[in-house]
N, C-alpha and C. Protein backbone atom coordinates (compact mmCIF):
# COMPACT_ATOMS: atom_id res chain seq x y z
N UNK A 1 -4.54 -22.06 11.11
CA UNK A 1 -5.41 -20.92 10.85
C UNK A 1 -4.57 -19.72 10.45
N UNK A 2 -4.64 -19.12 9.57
CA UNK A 2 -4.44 -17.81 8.89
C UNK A 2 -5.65 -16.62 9.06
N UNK A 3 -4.55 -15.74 10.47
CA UNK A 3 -5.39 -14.69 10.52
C UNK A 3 -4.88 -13.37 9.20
N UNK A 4 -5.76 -12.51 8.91
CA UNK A 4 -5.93 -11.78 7.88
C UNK A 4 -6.49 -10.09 8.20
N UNK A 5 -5.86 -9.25 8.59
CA UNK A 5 -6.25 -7.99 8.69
C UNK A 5 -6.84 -7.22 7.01
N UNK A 6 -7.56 -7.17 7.09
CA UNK A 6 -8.16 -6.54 5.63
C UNK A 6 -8.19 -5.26 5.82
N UNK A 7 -7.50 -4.18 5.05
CA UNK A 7 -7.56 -2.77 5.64
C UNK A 7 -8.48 -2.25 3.56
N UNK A 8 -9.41 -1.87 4.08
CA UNK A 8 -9.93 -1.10 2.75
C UNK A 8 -10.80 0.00 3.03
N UNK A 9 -11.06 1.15 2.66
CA UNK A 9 -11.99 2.01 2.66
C UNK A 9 -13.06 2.33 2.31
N UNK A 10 -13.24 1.42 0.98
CA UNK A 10 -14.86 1.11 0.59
C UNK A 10 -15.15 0.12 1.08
N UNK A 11 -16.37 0.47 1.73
CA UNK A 11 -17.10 -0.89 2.18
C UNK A 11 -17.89 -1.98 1.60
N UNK A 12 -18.35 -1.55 0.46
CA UNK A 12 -18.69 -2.70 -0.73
C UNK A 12 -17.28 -3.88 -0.55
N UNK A 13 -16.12 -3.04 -1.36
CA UNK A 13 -15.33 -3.82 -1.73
C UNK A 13 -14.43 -5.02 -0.35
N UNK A 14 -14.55 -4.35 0.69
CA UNK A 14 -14.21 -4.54 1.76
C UNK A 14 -15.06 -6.03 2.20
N UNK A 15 -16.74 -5.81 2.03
CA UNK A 15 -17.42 -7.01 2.27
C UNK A 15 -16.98 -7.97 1.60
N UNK A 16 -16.71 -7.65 0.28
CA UNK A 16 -16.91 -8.52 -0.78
C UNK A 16 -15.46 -9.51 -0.76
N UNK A 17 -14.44 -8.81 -0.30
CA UNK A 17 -13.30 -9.55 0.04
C UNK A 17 -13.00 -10.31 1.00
N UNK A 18 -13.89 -10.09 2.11
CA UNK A 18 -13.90 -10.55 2.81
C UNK A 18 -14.88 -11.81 2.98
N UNK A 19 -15.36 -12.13 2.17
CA UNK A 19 -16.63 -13.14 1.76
C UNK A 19 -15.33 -13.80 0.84
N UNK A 20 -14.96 -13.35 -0.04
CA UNK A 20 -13.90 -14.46 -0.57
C UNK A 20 -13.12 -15.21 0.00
N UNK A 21 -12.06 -14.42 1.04
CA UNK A 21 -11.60 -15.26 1.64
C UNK A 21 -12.09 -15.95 2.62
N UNK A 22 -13.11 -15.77 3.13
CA UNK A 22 -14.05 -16.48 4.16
C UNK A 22 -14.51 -17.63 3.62
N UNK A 23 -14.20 -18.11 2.15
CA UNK A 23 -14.61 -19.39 1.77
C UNK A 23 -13.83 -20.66 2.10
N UNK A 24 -12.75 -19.98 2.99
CA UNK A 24 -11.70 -20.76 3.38
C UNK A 24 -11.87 -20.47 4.78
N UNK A 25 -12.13 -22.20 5.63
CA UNK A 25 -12.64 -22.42 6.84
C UNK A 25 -11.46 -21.52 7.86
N UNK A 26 -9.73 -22.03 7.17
CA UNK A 26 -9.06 -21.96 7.30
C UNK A 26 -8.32 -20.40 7.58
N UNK A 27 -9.12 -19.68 7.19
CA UNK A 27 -9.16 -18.36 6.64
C UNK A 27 -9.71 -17.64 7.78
N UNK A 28 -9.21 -16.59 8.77
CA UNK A 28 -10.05 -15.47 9.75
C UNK A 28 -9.90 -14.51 9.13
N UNK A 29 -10.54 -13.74 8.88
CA UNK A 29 -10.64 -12.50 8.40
C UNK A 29 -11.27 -11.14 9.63
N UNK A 30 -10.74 -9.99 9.76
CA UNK A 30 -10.94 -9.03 10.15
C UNK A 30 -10.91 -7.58 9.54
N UNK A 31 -11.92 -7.10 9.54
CA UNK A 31 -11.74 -6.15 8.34
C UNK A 31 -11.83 -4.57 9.38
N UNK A 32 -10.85 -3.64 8.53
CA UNK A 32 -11.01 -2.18 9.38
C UNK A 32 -11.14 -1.35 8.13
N UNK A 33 -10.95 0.06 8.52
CA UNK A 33 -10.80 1.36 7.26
C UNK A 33 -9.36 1.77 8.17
N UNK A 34 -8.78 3.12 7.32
CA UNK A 34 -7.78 3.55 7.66
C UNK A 34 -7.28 3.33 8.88
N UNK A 35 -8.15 4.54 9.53
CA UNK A 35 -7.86 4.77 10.83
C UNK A 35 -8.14 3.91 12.55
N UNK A 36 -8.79 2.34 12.09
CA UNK A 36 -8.53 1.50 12.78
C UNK A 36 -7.70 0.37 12.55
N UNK A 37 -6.40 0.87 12.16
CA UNK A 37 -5.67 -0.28 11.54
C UNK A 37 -4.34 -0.54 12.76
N UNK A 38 -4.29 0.45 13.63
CA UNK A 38 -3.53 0.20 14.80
C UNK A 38 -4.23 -0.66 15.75
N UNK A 39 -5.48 -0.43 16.23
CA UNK A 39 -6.18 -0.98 17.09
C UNK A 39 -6.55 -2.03 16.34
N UNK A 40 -6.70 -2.57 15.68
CA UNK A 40 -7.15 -3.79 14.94
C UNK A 40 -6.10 -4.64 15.06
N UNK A 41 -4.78 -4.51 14.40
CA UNK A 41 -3.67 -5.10 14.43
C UNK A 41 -3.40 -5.21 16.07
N UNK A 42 -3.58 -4.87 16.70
CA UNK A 42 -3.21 -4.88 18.60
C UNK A 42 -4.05 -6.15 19.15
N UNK A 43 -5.34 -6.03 18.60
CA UNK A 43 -6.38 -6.97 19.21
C UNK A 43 -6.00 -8.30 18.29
N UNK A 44 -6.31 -8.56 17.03
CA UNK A 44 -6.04 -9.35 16.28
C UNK A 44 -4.35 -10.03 15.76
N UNK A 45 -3.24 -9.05 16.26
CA UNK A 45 -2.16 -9.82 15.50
C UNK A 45 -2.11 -10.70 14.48
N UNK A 46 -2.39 -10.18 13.16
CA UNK A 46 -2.70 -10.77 12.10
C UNK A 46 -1.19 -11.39 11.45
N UNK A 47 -1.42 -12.59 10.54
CA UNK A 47 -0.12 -12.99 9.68
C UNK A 47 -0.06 -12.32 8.74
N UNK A 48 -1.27 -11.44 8.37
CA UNK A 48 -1.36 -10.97 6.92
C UNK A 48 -2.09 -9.71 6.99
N UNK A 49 -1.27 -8.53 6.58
CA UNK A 49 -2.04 -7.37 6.30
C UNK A 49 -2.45 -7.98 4.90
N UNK A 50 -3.87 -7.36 4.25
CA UNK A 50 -4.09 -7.03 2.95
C UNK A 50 -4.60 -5.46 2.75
N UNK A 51 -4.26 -4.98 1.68
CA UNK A 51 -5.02 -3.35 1.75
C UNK A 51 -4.80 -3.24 0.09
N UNK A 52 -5.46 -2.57 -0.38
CA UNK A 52 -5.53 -1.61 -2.16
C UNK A 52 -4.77 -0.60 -2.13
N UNK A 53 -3.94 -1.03 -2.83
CA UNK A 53 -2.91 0.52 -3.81
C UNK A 53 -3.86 1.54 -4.10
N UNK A 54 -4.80 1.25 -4.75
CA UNK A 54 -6.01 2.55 -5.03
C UNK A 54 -6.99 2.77 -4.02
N UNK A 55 -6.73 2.69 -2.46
CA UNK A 55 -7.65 3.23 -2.08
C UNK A 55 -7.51 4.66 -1.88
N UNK A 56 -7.75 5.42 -1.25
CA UNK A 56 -7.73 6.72 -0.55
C UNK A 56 -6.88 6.32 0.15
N UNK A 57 -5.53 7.55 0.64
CA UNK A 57 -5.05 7.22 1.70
C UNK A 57 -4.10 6.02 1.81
N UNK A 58 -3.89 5.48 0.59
CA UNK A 58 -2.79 4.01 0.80
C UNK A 58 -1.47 4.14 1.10
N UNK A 59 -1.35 5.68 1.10
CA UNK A 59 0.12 5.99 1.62
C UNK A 59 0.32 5.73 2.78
N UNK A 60 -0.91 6.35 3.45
CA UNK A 60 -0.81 6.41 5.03
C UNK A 60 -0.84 4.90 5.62
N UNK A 61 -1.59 3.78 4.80
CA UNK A 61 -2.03 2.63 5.63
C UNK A 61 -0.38 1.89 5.21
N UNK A 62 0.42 2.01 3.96
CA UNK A 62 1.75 1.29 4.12
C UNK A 62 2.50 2.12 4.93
N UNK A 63 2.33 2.97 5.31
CA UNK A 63 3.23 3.46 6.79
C UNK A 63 2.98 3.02 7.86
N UNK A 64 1.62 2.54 8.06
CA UNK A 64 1.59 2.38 9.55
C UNK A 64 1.51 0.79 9.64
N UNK A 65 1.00 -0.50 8.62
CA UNK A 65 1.92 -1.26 8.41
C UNK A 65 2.88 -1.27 8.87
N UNK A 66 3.68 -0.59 7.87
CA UNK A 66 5.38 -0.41 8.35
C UNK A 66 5.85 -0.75 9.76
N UNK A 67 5.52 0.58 10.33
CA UNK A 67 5.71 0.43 11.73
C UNK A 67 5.18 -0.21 12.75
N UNK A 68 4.25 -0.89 12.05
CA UNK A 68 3.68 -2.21 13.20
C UNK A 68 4.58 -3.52 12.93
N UNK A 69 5.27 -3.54 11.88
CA UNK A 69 6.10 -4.78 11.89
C UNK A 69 7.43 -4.41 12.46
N UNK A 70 7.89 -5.88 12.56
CA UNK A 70 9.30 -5.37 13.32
C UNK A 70 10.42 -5.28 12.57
N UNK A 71 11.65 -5.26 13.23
CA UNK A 71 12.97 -5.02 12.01
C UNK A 71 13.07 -6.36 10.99
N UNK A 72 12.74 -6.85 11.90
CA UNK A 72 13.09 -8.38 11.48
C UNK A 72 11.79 -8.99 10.40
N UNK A 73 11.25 -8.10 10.31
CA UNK A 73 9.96 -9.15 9.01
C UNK A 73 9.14 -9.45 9.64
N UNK A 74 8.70 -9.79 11.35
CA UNK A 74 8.17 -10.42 11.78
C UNK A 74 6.65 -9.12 12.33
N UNK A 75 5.42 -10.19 12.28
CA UNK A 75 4.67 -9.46 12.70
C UNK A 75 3.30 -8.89 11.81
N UNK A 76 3.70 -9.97 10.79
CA UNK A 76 2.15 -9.68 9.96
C UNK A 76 3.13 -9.05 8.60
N UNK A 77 2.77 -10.35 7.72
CA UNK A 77 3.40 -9.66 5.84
C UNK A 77 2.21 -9.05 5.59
N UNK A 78 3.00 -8.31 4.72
CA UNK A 78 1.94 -7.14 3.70
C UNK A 78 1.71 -7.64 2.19
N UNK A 79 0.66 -8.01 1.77
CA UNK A 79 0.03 -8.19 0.79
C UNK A 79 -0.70 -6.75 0.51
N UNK A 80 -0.51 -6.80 -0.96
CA UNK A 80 -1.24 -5.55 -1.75
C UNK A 80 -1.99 -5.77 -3.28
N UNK A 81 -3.55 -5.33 -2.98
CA UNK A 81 -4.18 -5.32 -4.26
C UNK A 81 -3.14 -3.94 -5.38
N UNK A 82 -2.94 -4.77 -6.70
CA UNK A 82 -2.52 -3.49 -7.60
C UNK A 82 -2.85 -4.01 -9.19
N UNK A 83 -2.34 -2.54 -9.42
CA UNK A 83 -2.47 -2.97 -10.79
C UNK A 83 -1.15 -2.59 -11.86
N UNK A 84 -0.71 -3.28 -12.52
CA UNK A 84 -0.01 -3.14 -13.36
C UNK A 84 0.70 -1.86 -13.88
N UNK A 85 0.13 -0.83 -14.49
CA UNK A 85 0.00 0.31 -15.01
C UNK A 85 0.40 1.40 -14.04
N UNK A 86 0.55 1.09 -12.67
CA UNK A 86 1.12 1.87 -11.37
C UNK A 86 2.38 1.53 -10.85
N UNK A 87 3.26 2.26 -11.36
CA UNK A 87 4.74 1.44 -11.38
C UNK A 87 5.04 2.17 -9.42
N UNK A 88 4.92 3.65 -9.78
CA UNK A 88 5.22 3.75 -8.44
C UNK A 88 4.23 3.25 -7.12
N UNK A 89 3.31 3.34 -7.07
CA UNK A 89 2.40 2.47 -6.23
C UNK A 89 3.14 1.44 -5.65
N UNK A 90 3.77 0.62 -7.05
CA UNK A 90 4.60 -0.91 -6.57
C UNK A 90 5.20 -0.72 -6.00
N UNK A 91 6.36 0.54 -6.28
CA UNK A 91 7.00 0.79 -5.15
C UNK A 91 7.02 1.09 -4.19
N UNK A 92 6.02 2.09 -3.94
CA UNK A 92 5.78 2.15 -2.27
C UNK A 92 5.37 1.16 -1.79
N UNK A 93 4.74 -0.06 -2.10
CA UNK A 93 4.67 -1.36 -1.66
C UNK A 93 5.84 -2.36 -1.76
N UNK A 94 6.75 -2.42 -2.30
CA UNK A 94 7.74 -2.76 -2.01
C UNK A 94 8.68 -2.41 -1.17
N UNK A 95 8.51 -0.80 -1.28
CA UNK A 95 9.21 -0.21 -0.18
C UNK A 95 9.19 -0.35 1.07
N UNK A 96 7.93 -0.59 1.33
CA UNK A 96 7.32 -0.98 2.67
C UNK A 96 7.38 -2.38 3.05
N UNK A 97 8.03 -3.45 2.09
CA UNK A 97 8.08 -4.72 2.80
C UNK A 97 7.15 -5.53 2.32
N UNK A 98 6.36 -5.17 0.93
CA UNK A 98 5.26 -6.41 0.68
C UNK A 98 5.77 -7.16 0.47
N UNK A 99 5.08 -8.41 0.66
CA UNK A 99 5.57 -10.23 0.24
C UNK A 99 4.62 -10.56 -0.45
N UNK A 100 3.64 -9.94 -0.83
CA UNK A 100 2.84 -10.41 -2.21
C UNK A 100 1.92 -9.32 -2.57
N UNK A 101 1.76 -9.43 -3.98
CA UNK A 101 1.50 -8.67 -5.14
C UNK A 101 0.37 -9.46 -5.84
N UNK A 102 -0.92 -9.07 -5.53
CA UNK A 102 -1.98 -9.83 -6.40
C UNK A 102 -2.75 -8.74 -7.16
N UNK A 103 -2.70 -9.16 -8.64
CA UNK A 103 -3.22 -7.85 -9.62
C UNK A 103 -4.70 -8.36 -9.19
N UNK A 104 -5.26 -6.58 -9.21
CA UNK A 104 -7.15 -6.52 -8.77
C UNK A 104 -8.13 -6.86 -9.80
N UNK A 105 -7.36 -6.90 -10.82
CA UNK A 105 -8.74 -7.57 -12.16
C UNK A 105 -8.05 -8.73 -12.34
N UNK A 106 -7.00 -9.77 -11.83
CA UNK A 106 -6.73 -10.94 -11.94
C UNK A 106 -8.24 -11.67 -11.56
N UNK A 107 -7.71 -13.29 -11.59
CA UNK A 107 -8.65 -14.18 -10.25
C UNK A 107 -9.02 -13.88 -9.02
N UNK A 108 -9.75 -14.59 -8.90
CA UNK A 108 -10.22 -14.03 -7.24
C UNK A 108 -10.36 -15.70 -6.79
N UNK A 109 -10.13 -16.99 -7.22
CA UNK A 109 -10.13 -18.20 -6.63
C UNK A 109 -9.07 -17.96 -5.64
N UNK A 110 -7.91 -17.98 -5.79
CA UNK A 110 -6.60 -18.39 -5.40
C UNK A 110 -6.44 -17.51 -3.61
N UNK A 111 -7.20 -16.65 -3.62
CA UNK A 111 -6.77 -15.40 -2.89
C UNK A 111 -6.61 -16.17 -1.36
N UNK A 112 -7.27 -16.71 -1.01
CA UNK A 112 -7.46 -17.96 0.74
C UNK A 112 -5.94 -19.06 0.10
N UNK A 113 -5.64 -18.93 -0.87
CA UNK A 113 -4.53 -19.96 -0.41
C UNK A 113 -3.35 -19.09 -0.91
N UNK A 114 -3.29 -17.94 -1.20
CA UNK A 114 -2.24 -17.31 -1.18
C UNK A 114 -1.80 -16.33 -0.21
N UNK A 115 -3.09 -16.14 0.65
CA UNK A 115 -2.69 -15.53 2.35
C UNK A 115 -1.84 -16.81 3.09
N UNK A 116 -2.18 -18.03 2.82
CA UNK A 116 -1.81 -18.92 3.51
C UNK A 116 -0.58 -19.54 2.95
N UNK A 117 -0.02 -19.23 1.92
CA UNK A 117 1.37 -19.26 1.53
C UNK A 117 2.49 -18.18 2.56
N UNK A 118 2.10 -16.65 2.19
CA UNK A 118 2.69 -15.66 2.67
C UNK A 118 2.64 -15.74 3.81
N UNK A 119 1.71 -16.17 4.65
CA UNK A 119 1.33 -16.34 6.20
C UNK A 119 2.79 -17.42 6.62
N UNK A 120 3.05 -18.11 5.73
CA UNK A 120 3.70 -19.34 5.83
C UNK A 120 5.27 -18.88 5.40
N UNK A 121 5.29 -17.74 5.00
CA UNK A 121 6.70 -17.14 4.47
C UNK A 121 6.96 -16.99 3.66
N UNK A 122 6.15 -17.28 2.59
CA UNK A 122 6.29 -17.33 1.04
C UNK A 122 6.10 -16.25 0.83
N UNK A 123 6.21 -16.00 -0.96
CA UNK A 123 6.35 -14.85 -1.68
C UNK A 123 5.40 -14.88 -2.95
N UNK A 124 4.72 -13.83 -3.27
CA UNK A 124 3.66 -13.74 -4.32
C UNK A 124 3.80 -12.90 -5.34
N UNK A 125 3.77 -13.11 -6.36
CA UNK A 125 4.00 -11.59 -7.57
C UNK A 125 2.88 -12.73 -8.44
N UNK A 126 1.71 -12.45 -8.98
CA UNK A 126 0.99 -12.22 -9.87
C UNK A 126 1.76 -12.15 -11.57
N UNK A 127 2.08 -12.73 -12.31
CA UNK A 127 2.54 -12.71 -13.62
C UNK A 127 2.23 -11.37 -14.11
N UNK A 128 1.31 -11.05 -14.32
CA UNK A 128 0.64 -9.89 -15.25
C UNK A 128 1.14 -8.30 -14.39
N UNK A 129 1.78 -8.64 -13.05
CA UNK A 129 2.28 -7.40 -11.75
C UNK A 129 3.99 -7.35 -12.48
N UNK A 130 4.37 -8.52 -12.27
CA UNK A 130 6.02 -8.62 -12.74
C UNK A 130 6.70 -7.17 -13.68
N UNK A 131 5.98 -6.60 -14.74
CA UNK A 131 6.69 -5.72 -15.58
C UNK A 131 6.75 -4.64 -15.13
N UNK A 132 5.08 -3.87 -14.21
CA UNK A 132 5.05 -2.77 -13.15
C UNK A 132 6.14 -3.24 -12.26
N UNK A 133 6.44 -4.48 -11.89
CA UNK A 133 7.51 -4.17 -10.74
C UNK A 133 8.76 -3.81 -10.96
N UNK A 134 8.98 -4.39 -12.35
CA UNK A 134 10.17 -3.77 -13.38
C UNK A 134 10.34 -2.37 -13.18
N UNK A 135 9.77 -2.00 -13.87
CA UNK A 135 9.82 -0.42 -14.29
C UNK A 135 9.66 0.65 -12.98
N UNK A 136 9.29 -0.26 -11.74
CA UNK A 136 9.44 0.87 -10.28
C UNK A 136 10.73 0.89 -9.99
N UNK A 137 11.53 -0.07 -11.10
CA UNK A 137 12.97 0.58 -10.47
C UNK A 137 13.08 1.88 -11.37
N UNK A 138 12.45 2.48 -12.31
CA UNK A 138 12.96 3.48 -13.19
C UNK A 138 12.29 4.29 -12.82
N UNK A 139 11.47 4.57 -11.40
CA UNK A 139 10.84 5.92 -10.85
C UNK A 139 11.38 6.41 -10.34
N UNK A 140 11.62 7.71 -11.13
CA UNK A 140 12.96 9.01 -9.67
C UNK A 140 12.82 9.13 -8.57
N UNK A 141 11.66 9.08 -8.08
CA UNK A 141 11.06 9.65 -6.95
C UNK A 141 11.46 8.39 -5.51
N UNK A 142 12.15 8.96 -4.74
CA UNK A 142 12.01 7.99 -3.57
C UNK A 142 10.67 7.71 -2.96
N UNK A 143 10.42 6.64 -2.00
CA UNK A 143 9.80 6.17 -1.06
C UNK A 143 8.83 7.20 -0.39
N UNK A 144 9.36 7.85 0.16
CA UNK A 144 8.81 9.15 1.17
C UNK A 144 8.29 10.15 0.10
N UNK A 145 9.28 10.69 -1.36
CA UNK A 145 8.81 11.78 -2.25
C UNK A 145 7.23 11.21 -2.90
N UNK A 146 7.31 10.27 -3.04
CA UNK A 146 6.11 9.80 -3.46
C UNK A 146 5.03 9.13 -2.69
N UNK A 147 5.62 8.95 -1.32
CA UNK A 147 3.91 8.49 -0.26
C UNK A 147 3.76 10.35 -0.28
N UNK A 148 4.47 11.26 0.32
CA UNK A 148 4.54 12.82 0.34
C UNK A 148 3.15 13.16 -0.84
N UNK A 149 3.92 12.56 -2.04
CA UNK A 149 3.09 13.58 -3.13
C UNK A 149 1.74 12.47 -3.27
N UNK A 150 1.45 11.52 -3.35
CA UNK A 150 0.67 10.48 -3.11
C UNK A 150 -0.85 11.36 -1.94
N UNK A 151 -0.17 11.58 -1.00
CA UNK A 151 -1.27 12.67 -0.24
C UNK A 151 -1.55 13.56 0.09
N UNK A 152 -0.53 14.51 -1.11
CA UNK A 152 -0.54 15.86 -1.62
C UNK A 152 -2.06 15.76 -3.09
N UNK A 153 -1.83 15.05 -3.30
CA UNK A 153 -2.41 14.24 -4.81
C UNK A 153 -3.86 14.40 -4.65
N UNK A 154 -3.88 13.65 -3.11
CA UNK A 154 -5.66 13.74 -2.25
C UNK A 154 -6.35 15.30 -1.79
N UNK A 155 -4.88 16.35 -1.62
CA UNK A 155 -5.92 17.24 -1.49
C UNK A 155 -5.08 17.71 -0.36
N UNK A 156 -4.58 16.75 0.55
CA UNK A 156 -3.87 17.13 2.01
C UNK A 156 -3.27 18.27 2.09
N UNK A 157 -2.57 18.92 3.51
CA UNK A 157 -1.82 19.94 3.44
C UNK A 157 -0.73 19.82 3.74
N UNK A 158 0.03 20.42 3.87
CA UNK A 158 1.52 20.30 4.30
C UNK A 158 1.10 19.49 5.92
N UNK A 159 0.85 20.30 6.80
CA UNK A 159 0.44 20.01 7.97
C UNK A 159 -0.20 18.57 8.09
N UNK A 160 -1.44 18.34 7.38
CA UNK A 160 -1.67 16.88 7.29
C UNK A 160 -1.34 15.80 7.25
N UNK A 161 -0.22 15.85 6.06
CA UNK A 161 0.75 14.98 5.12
C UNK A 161 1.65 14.88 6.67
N UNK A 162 2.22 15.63 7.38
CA UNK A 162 3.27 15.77 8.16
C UNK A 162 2.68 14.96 9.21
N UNK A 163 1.42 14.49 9.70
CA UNK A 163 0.90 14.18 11.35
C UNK A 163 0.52 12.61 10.13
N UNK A 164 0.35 12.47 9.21
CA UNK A 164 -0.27 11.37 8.66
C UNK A 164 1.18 10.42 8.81
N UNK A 165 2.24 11.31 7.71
CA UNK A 165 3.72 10.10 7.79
C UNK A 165 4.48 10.68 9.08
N UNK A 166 4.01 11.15 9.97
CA UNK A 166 5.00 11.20 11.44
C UNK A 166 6.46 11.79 11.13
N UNK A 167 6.07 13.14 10.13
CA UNK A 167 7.40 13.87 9.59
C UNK A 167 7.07 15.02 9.96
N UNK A 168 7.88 16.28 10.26
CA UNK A 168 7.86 17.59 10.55
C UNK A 168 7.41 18.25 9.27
N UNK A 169 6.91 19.29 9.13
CA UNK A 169 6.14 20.25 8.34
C UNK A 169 7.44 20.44 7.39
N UNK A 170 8.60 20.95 7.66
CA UNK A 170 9.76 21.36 7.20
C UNK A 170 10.31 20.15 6.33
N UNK A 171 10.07 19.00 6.87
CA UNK A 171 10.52 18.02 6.01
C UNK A 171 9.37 17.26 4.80
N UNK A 172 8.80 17.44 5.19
CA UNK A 172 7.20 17.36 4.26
C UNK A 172 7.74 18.41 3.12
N UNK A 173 7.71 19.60 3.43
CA UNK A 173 7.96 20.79 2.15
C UNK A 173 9.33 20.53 1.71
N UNK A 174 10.12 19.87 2.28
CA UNK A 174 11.91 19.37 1.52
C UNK A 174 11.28 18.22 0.28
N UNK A 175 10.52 17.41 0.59
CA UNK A 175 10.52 15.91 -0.09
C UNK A 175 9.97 16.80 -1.03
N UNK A 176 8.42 17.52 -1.02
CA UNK A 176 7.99 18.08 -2.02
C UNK A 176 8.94 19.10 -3.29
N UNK A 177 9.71 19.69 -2.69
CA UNK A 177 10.23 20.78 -3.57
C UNK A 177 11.30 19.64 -4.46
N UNK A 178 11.87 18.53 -3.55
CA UNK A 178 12.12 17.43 -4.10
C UNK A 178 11.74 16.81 -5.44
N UNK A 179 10.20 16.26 -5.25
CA UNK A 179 9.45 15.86 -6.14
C UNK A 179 9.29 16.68 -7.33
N UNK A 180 9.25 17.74 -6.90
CA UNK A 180 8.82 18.41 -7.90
C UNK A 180 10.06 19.46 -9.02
N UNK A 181 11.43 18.69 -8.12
CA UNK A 181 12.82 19.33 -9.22
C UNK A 181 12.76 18.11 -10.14
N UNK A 182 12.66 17.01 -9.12
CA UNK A 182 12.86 15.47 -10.02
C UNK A 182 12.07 15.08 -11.26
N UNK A 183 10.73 15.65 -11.01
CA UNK A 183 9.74 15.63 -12.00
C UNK A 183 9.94 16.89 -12.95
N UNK A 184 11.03 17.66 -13.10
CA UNK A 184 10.70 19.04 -14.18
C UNK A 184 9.40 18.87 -14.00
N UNK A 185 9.08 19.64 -13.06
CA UNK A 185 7.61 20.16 -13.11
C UNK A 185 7.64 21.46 -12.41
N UNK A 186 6.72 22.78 -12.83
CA UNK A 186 6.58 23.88 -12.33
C UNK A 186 6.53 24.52 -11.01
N UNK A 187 5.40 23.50 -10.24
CA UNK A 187 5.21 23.57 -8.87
C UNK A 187 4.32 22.35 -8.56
N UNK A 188 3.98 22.14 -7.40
CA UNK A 188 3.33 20.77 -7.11
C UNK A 188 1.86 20.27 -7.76
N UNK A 189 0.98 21.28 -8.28
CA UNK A 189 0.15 20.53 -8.76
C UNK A 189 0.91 20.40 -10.51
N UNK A 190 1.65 20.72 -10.96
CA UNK A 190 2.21 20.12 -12.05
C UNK A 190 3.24 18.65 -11.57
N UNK A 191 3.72 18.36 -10.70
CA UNK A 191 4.78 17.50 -10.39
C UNK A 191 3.55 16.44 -10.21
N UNK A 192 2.51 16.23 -9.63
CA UNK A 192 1.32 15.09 -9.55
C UNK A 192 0.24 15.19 -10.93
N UNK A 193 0.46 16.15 -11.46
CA UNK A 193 0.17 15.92 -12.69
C UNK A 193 0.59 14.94 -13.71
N UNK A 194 2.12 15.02 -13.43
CA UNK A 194 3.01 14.39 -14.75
C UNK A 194 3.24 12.93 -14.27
N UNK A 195 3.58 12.92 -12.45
CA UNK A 195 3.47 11.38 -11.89
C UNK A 195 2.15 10.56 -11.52
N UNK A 196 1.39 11.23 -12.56
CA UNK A 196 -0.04 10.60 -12.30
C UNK A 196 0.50 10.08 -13.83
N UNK A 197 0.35 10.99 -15.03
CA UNK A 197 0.69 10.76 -16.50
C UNK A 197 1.54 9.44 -16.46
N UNK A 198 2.97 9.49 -15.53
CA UNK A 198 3.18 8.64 -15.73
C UNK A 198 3.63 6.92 -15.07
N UNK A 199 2.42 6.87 -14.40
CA UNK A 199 1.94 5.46 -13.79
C UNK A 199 2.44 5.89 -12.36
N UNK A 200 3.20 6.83 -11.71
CA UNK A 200 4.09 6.89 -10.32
C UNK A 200 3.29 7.25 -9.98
N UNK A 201 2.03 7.52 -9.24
CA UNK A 201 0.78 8.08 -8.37
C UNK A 201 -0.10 6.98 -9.13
């Protein structure tokens, strides 16, 4: 059996994924939103996070991922819906330790036996994901500058951004002024301007 933490924020899409992989006997599925993804993972100990690059908030859910797994890999792989055209996205999912990469307008057959690969230790990249994963090596922006501007992007505040990635206010406004030398950009709503322009948000 392959348990499956499903972390999504729309609930359409959330059912609907969860009905897919539920076509597989083999398949448990548990589904949360953001902010029950600690308590979910506690009760359930899943083999498999899944969550969307485009949801709201996907910065925050590959952080806390993060820190629910251990040093060692162990403790539930991270699978991520993406898409191509989001080079940095990939990276913050790589950054964070994903072991598979399934593009969101791909197939939807395969998805129950590719939790159960990764569950199993394996590794997933999607053909049509491969060139976005390329080109996240050519994003300036580190890991943190871009989950930072990622939920600067949403609207957040300094203060927010800081209690969301478990960073001090002071270091929140370092990554940003960061982001935004790296990006020649004016000030921060120009620096998520231009890493929206170009695929990194």
């Amino acid at each position: 059996m392959t348990t499956v933490l499903l972390v999504h924020e729309i609930a359409l899409w959330r059912a609907s994924l969860a009905c897919l992989l539920s076509t597989d006997s083999e398949v448990q599925v548990r589904v949360t939103s953001k902010g029950g993804v600690r308590n979910a993972a506690k009760e359930t100990l899943p083999d498999v996070f899944l969550t969307d690059l485009d949801c709201p908030d996907s910065a925050e859910v590959l952080a806390d991922v993060e820190s629910l797994r251990c040093p060692d890999g162990t403790g539930g792989a991270l699978v991520v819906l993406a898409r191509g055209d989001r080079p940095g996205a990939l990276r913050r999912a790589f950054d964070a330790g994903a072991r598979g990469y399934i593009d969101k307008f791909g197939t939807v057959s395969d998805l129950p036996e590719i939790m159960h690969k990764i569950a199993g230790g394996g590794r997933h990249i999607d053909e049509s994901l491969a060139f976005g994963l390329l080109q996240a090596a050519d994003v300036p922006l580190s890991r943190r500058e871009l989950g930072v501007l990622a939920l600067a992007a949403e609207g957040e505040s300094v203060s927010a951004i800081a209690g969301a990635l478990h960073l001090t206010n002071g270091t929140v406004r370092n990554y940003l002024a960061a982001a935004i030398r790296k990006t020649g950009a004016r000030n921060r709503l120009d620096a998520i301007r231009l890493s929206k322009q170009f695929g990194w948000l």
